[in-house]
C-alpha atoms as a PDB file:
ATOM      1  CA  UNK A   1      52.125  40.096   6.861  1.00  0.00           C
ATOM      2  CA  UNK A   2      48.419  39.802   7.915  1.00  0.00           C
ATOM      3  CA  UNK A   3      46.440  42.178  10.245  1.00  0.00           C
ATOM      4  CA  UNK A   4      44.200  40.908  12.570  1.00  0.00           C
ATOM      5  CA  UNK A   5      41.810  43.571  14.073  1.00  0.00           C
ATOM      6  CA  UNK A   6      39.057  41.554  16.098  1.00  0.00           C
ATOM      7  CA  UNK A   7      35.232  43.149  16.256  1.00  0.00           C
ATOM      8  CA  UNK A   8      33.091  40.584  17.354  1.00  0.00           C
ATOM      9  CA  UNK A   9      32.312  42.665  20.808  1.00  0.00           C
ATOM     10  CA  UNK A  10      28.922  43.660  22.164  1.00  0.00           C
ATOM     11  CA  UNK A  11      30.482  46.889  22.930  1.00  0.00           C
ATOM     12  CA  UNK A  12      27.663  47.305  25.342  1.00  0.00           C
ATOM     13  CA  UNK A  13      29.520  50.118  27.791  1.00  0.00           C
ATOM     14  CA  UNK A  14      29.507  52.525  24.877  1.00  0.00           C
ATOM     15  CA  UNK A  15      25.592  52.998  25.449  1.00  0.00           C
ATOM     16  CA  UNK A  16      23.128  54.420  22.517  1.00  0.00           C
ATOM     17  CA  UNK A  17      26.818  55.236  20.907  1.00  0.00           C
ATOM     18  CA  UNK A  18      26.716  51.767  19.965  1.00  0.00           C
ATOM     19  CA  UNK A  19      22.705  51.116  19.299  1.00  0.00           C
ATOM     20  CA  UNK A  20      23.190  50.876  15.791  1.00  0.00           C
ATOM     21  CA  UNK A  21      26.592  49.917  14.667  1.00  0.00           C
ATOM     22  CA  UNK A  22      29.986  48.489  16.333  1.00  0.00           C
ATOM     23  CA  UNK A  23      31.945  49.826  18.659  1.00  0.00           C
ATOM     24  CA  UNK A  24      34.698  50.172  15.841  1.00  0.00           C
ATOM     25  CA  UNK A  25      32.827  53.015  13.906  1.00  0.00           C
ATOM     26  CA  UNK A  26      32.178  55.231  17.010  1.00  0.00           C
ATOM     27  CA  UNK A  27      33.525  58.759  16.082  1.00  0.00           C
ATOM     28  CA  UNK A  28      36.708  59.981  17.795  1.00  0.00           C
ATOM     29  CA  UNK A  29      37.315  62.876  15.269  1.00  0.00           C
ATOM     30  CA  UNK A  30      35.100  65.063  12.728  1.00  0.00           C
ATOM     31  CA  UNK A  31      36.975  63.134  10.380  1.00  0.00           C
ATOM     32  CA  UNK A  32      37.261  59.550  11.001  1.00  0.00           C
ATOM     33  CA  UNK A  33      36.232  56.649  12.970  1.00  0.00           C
ATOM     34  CA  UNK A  34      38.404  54.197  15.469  1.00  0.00           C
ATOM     35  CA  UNK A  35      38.120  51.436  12.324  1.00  0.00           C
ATOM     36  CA  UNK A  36      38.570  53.841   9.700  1.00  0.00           C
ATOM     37  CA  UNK A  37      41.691  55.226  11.589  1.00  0.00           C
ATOM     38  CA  UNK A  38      43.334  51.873  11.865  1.00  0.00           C
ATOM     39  CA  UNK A  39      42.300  50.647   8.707  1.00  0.00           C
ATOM     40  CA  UNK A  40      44.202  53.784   7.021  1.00  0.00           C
ATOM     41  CA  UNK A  41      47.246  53.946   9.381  1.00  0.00           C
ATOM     42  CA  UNK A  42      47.198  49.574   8.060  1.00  0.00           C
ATOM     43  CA  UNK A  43      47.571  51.336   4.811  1.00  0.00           C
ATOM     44  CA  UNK A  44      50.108  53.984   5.008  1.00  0.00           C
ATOM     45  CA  UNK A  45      52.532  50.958   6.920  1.00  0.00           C
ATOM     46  CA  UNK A  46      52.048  48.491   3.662  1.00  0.00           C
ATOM     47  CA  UNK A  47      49.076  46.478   5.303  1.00  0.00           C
ATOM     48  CA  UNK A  48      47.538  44.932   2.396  1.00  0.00           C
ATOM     49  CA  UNK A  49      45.439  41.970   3.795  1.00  0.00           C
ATOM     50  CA  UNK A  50      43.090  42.240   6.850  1.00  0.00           C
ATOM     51  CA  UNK A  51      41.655  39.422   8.569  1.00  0.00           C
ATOM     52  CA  UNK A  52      38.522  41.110  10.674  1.00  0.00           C
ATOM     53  CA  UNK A  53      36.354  39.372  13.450  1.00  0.00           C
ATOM     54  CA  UNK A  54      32.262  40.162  13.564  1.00  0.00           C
ATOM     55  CA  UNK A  55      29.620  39.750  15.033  1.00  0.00           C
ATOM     56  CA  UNK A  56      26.542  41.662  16.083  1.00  0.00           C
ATOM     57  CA  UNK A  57      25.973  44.193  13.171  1.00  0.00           C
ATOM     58  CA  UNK A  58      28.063  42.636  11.311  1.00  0.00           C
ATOM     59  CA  UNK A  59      26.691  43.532   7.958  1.00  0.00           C
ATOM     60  CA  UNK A  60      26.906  47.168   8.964  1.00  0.00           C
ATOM     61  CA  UNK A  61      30.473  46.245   9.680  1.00  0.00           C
ATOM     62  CA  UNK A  62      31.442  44.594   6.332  1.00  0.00           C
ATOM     63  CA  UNK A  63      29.400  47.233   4.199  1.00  0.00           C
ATOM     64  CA  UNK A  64      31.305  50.049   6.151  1.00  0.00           C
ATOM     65  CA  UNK A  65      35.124  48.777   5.039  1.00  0.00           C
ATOM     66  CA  UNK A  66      34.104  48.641   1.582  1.00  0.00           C
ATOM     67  CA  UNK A  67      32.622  51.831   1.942  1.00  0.00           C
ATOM     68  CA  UNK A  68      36.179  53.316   2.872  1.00  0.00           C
ATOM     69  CA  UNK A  69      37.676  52.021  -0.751  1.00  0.00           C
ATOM     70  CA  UNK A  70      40.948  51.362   1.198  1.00  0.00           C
ATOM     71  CA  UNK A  71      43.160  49.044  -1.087  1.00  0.00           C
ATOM     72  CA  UNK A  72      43.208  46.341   1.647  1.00  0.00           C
ATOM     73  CA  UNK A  73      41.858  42.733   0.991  1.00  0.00           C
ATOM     74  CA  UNK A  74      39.384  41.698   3.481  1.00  0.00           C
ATOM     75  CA  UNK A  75      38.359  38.390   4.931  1.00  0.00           C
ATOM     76  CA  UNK A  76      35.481  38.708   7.326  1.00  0.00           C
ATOM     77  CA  UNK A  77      34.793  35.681   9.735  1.00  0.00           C
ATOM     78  CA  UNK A  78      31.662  36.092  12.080  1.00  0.00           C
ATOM     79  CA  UNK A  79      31.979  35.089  15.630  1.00  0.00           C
ATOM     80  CA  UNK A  80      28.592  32.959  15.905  1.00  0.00           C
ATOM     81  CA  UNK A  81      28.709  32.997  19.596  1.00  0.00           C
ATOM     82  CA  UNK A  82      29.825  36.575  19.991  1.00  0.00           C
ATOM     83  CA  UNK A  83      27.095  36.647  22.614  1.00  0.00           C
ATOM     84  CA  UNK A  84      28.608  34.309  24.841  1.00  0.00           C
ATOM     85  CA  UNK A  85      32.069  34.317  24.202  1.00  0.00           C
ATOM     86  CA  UNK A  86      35.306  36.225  24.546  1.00  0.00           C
ATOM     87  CA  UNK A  87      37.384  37.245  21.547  1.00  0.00           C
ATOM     88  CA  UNK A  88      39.410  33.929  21.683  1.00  0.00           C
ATOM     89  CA  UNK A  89      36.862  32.424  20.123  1.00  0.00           C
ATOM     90  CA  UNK A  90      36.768  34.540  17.570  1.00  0.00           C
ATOM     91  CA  UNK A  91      40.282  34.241  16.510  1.00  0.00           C
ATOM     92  CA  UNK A  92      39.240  30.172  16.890  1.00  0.00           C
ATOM     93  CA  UNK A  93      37.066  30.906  14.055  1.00  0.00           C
ATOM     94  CA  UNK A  94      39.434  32.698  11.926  1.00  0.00           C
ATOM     95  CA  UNK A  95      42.485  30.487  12.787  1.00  0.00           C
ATOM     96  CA  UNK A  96      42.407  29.116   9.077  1.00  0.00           C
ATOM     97  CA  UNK A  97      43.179  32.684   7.475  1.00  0.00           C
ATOM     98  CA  UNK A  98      46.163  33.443   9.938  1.00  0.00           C
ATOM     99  CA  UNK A  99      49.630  31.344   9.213  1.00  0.00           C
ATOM    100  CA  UNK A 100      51.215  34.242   8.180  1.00  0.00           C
ATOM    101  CA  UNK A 101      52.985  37.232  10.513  1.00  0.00           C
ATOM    102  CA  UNK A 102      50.342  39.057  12.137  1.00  0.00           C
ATOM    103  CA  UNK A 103      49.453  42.244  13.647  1.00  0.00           C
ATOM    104  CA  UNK A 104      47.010  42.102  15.981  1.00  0.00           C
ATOM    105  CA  UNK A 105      45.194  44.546  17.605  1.00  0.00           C
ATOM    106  CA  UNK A 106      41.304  44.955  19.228  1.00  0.00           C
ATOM    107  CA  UNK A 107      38.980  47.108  17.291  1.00  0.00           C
ATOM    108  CA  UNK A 108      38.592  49.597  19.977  1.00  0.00           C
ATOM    109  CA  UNK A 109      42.367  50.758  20.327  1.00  0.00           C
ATOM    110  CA  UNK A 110      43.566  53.991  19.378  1.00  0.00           C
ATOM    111  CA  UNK A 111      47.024  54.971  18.834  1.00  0.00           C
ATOM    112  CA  UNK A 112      49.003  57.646  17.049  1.00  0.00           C
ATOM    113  CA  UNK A 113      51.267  56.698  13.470  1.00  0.00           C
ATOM    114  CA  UNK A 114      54.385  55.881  15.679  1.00  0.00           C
ATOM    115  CA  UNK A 115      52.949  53.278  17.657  1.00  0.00           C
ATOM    116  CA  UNK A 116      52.394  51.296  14.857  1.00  0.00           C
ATOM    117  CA  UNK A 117      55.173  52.270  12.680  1.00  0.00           C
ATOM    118  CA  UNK A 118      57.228  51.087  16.328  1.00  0.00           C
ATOM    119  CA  UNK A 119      55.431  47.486  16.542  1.00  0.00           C
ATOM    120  CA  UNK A 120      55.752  47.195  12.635  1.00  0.00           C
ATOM    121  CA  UNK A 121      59.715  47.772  12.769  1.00  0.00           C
ATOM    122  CA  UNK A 122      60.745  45.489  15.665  1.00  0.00           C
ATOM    123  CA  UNK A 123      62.542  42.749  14.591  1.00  0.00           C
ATOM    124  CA  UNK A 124      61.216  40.337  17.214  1.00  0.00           C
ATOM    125  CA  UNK A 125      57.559  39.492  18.525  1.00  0.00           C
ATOM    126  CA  UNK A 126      56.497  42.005  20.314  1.00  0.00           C
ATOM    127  CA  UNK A 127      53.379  44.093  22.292  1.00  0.00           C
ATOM    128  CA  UNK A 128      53.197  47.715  23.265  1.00  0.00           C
ATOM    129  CA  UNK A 129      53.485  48.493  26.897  1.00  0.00           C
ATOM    130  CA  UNK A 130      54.271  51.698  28.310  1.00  0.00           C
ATOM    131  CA  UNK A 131      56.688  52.141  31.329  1.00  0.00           C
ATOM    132  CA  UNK A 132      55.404  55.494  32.408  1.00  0.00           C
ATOM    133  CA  UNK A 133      51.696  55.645  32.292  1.00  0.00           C
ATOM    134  CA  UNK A 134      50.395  54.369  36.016  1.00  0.00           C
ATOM    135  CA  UNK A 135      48.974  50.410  36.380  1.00  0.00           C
ATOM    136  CA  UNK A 136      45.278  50.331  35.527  1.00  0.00           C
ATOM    137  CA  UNK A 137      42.957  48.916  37.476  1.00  0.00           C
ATOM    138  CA  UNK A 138      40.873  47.100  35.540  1.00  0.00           C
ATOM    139  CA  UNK A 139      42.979  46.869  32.139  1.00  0.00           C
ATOM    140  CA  UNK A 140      45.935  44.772  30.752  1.00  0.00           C
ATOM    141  CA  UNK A 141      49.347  44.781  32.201  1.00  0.00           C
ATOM    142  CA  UNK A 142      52.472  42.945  30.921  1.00  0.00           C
ATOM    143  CA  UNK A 143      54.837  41.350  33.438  1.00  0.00           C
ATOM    144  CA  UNK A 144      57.993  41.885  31.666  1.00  0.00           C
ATOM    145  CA  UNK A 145      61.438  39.763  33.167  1.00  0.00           C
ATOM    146  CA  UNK A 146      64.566  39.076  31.335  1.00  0.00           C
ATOM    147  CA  UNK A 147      63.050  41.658  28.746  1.00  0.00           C
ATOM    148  CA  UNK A 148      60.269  39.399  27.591  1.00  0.00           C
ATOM    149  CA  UNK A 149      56.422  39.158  28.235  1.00  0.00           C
ATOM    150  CA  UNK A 150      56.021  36.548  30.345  1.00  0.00           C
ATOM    151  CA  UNK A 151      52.588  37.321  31.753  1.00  0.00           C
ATOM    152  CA  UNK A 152      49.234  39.418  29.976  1.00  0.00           C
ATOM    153  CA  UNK A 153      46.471  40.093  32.310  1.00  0.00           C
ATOM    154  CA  UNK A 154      44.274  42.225  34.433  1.00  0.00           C
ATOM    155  CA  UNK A 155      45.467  40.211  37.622  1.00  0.00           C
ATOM    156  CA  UNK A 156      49.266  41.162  37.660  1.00  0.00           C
ATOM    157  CA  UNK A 157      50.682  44.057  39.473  1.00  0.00           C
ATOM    158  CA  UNK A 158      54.430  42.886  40.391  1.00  0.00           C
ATOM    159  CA  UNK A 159      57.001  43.692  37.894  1.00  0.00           C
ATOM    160  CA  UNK A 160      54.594  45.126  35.466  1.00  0.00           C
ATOM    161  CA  UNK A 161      53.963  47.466  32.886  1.00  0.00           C
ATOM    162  CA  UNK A 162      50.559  49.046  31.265  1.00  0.00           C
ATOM    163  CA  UNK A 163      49.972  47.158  27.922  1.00  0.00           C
ATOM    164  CA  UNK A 164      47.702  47.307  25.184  1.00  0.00           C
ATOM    165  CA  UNK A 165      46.709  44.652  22.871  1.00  0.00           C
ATOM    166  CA  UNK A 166      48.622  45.976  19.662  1.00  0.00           C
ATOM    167  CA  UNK A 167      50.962  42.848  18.901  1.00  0.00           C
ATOM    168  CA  UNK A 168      53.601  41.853  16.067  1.00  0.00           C
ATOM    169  CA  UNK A 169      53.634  38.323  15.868  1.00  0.00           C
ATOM    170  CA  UNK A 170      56.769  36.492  13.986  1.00  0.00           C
ATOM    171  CA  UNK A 171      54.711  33.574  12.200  1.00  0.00           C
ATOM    172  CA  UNK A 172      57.021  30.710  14.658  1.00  0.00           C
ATOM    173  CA  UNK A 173      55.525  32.710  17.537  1.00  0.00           C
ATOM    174  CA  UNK A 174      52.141  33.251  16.753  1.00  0.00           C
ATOM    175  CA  UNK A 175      51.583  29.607  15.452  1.00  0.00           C
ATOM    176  CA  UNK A 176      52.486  28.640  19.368  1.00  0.00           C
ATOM    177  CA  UNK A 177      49.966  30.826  20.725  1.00  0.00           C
ATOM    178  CA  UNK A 178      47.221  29.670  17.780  1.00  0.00           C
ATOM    179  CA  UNK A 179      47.557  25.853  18.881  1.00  0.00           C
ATOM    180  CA  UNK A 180      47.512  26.496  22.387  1.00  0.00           C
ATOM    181  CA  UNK A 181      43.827  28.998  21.689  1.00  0.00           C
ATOM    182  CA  UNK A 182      42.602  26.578  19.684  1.00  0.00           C
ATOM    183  CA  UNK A 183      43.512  23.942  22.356  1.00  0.00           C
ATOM    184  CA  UNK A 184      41.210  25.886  25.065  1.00  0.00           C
ATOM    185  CA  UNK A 185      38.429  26.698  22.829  1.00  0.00           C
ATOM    186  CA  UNK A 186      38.055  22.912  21.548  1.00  0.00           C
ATOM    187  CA  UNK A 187      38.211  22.280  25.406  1.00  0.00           C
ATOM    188  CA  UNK A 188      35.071  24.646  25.602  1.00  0.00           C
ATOM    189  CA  UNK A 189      37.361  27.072  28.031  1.00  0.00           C
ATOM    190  CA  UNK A 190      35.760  30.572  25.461  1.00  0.00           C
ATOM    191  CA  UNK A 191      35.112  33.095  28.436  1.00  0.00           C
ATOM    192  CA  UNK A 192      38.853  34.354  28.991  1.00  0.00           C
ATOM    193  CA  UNK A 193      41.107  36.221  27.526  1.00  0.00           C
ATOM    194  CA  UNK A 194      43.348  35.073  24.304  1.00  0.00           C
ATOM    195  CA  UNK A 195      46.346  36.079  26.522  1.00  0.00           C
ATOM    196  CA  UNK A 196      45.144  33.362  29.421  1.00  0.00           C
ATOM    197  CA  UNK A 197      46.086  30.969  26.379  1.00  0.00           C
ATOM    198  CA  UNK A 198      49.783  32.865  25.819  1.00  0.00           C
ATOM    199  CA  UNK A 199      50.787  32.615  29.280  1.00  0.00           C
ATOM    200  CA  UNK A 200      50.859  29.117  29.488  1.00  0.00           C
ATOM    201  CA  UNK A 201      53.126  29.163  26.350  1.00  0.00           C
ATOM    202  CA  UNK A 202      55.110  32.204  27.003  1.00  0.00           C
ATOM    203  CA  UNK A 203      57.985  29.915  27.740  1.00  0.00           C
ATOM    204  CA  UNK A 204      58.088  29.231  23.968  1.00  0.00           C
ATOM    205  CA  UNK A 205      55.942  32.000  22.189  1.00  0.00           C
ATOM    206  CA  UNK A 206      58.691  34.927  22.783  1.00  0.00           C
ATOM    207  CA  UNK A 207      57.444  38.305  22.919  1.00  0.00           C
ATOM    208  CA  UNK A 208      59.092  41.399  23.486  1.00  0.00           C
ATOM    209  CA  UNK A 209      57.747  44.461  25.511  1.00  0.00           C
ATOM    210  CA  UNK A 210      57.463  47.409  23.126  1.00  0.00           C
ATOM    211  CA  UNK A 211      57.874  50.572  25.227  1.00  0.00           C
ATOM    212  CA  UNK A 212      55.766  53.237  23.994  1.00  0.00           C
ATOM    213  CA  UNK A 213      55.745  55.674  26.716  1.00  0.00           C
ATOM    214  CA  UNK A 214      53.734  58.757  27.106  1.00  0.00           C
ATOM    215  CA  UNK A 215      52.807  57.905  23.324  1.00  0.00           C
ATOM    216  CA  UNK A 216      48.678  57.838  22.653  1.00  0.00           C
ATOM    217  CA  UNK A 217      47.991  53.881  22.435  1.00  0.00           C
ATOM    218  CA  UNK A 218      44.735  53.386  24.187  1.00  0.00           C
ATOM    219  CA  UNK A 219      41.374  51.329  24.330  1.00  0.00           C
ATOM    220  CA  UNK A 220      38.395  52.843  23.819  1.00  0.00           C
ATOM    221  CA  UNK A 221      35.961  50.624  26.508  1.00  0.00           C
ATOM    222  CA  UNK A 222      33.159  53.667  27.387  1.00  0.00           C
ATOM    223  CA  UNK A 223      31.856  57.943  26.967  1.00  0.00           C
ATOM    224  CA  UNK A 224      34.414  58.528  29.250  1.00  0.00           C
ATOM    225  CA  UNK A 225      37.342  57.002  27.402  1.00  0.00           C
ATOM    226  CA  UNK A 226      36.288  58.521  24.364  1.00  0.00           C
ATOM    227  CA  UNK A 227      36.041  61.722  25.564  1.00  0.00           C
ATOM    228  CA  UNK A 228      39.574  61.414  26.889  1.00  0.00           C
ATOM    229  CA  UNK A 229      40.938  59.793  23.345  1.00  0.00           C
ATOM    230  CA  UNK A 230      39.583  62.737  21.683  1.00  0.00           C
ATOM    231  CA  UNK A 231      40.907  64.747  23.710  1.00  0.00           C
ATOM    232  CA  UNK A 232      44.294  63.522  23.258  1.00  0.00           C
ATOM    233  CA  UNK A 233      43.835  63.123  19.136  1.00  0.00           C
ATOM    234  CA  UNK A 234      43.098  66.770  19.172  1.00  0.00           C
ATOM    235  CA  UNK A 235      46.766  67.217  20.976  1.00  0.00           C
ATOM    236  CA  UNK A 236      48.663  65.274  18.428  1.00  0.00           C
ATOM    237  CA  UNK A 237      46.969  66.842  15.550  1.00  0.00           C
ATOM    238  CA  UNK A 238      47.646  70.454  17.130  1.00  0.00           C
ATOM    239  CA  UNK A 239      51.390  69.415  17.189  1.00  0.00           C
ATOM    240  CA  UNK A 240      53.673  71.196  14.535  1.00  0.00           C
ATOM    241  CA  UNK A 241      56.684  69.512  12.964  1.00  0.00           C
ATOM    242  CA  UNK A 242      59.244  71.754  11.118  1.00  0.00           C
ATOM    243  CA  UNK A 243      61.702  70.870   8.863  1.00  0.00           C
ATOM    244  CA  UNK A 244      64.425  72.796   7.364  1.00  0.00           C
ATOM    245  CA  UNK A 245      66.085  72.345   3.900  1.00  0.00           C
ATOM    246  CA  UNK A 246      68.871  74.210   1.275  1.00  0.00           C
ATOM    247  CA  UNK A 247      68.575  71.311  -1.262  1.00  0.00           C
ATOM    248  CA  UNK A 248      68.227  72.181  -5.341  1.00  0.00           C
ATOM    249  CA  UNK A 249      66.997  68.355  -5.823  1.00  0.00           C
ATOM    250  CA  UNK A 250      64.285  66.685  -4.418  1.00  0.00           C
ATOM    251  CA  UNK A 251      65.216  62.957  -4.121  1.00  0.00           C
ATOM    252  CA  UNK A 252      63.611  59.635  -2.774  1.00  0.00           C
ATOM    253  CA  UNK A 253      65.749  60.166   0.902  1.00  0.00           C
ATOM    254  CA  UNK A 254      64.117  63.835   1.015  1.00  0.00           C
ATOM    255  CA  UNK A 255      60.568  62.265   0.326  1.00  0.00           C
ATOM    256  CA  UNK A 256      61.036  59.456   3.057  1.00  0.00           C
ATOM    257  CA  UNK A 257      61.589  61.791   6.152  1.00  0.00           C
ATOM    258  CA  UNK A 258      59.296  64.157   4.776  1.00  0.00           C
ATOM    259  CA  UNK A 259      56.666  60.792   4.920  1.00  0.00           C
ATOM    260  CA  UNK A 260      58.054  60.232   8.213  1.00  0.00           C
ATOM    261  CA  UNK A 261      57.798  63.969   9.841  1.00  0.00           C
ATOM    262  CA  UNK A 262      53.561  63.994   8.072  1.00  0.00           C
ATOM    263  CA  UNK A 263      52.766  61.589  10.506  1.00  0.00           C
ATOM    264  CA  UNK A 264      53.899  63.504  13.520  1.00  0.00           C
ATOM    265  CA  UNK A 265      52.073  66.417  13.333  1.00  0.00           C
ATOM    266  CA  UNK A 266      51.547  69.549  11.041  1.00  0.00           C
ATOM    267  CA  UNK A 267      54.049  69.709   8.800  1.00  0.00           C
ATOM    268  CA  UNK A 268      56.101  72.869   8.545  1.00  0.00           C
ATOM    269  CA  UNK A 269      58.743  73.100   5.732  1.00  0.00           C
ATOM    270  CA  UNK A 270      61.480  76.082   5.783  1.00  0.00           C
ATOM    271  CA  UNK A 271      63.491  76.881   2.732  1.00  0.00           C
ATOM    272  CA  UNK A 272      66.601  78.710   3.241  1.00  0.00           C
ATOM    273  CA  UNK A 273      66.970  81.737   1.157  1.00  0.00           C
ATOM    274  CA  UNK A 274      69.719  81.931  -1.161  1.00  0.00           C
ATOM    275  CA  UNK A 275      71.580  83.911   0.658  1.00  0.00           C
ATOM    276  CA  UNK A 276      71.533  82.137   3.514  1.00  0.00           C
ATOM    277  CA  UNK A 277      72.736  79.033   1.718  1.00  0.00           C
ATOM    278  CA  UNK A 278      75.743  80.786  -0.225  1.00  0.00           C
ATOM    279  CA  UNK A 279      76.475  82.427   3.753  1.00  0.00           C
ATOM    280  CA  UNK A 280      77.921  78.597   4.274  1.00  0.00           C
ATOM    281  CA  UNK A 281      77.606  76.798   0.785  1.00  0.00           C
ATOM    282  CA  UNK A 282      77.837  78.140  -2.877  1.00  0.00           C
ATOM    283  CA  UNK A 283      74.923  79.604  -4.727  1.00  0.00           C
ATOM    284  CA  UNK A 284      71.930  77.211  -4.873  1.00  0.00           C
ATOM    285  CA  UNK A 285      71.659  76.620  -8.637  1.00  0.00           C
ATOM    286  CA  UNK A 286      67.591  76.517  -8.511  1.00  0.00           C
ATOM    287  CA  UNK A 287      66.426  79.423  -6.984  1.00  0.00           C
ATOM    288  CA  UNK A 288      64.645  80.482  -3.553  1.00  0.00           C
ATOM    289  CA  UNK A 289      60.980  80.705  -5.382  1.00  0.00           C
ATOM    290  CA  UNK A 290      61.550  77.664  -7.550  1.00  0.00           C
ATOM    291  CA  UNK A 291      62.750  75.514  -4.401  1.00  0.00           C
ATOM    292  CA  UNK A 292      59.913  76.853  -2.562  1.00  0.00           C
ATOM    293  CA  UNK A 293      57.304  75.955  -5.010  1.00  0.00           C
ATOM    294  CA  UNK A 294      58.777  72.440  -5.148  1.00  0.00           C
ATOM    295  CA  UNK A 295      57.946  71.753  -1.476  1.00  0.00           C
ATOM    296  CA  UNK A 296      54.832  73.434  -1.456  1.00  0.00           C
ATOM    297  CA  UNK A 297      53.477  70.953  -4.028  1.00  0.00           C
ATOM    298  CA  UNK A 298      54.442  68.129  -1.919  1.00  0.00           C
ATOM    299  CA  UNK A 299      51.321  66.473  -0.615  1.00  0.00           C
ATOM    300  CA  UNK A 300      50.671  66.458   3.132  1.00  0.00           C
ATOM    301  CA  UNK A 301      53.079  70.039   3.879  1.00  0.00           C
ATOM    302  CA  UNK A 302      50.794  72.158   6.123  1.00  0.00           C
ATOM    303  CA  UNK A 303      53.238  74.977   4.736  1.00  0.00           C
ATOM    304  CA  UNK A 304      56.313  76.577   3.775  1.00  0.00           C
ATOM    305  CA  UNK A 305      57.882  79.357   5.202  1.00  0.00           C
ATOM    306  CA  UNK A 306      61.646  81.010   4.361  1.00  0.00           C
END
């Protein structure tokens, strides 16, 4: 499985916040970057290879990945008419690095671990849409019948749902949507959307709606969004998880859902004492201190309490 994350926008809403680099390394944290964010959440799900659109700064662009010493393989493929196109013709450009399953996603969204762990997971083809934020405006919304995506656009209203261009694409699937893209752009038809290509095809190309709910997944298009996004990081990194555990042995199971629980939130561990654990149980045979020192060297706990 592929990612594509496609950066060959002006980004031109952003302001001076984008004078001197793409809109995918604007700061949404003291800590990170929208690309740098993906790029590592690409990383913690397995991503290995990363197809990336460019275009203006695009050296900026290529110097900054390598700068991140992620251990992703990247292919970089310039948009040369980034100027005067839409992002379909960017994936035109990079069709011949895609035949594999791909996630795709723009290189302005935001979204929190689940999200993508979510879109990762599904067995089918499928996009995140959310069935309880209101309809934008201006932004994408998924007509969902039958329980498939049968429309993408700014246009639709009726039977729809908020969505967000964060897709898994089953190889079959995506190879239907490719021909039909590359079948517009060699028609010179580059100023719309890639999804005005799917929904001519969506009787074939089956996609799935993803419901992420109140769950951060959102586009970063100007200030104001940003400021919002931020806003909204700061939540989810605020949030505390807790755990509870009585085990002597830490094994591979323990070590998953503690993975898991990390990318929730602060990660608070409680060890029951051994008296609390005989109360139901017999005697732990390692120790309250010992037990508790073994989770407290477990990267990623925020702490452990008994």
């Amino acid at each position: 499985m592929k990612a594509l994350i496609l950066n060959s926008g002006m980004g031109s809403r952003m302001g001076v916040l984008t004078s001197e680099h793409p809109k995918c390394m604007t700061e949404i944290s003291s800590k990170e970057t929208i690309l740098s964010r993906q790029l590592t959440q690409l990383c913690a799900a397995g991503i290995e290879e990363v197809v990336m659109t460019t275009g203006l700064f695009d050296a900026v662009l290529v110097n900054y990945c390598q700068s991140l010493d992620l251990p992703i393989h990247f292919t970089f493929v310039k948009n040369p008419k980034y100027d005067s196109t839409n992002y379909i013709y960017s994936i035109y450009c990079a069709r011949e690095h895609l035949d594999d399953d791909i996630i795709l996603m723009h290189g302005d969204l935001v979204f929190e671990n689940e999200v993508l762990d979510r879109i990762i997971a599904a067995k089918d083809s499928s996009m995140a849409v959310s069935s309880t934020l209101e309809l934008p405006e201006k932004d994408f919304k998924a007509v969902v019948r039958n329980g498939k995506v049968e429309k993408v656009g700014i246009e639709f209203f009726n039977e729809a749902m908020e969505a967000q261009a964060l897709y898994k694409l089953k190889k079959e699937d995506w190879k239907i949507w490719l021909d039909k893209i590359c079948e517009f752009c060699e028609s010179g038809n580059t100023n719309v959307y890639a999804e005005n290509a799917l929904n001519e095809v969506t009787d074939k190309c089956v996609i799935k709606p993803a419901d992420m709910k109140n769950m951060l997944c959102a586009e970063i298009d100007n200030p104001e969004d940003l400021a919002v996004v931020s806003s909204k990081l700061k939540e989810i990194e605020s949030r505390v998880v807790y755990m509870c555990f009585s085990t002597d042995i830490i094994h591979g199971g323990h070590i998953a859902i503690i993975k898991k629980a990390q990318k929730l939130g602060k990660l608070i561990i409680g060890v029951l004492s051994d008296e609390a654990v005989a109360s139901y149980k017999r005697m732990p045979l390692v120790p309250f201190s010992e037990r508790k020192i073994m989770f407290e060297n477990i990267s990623g706990v925020y702490k452990v309490v008994e």
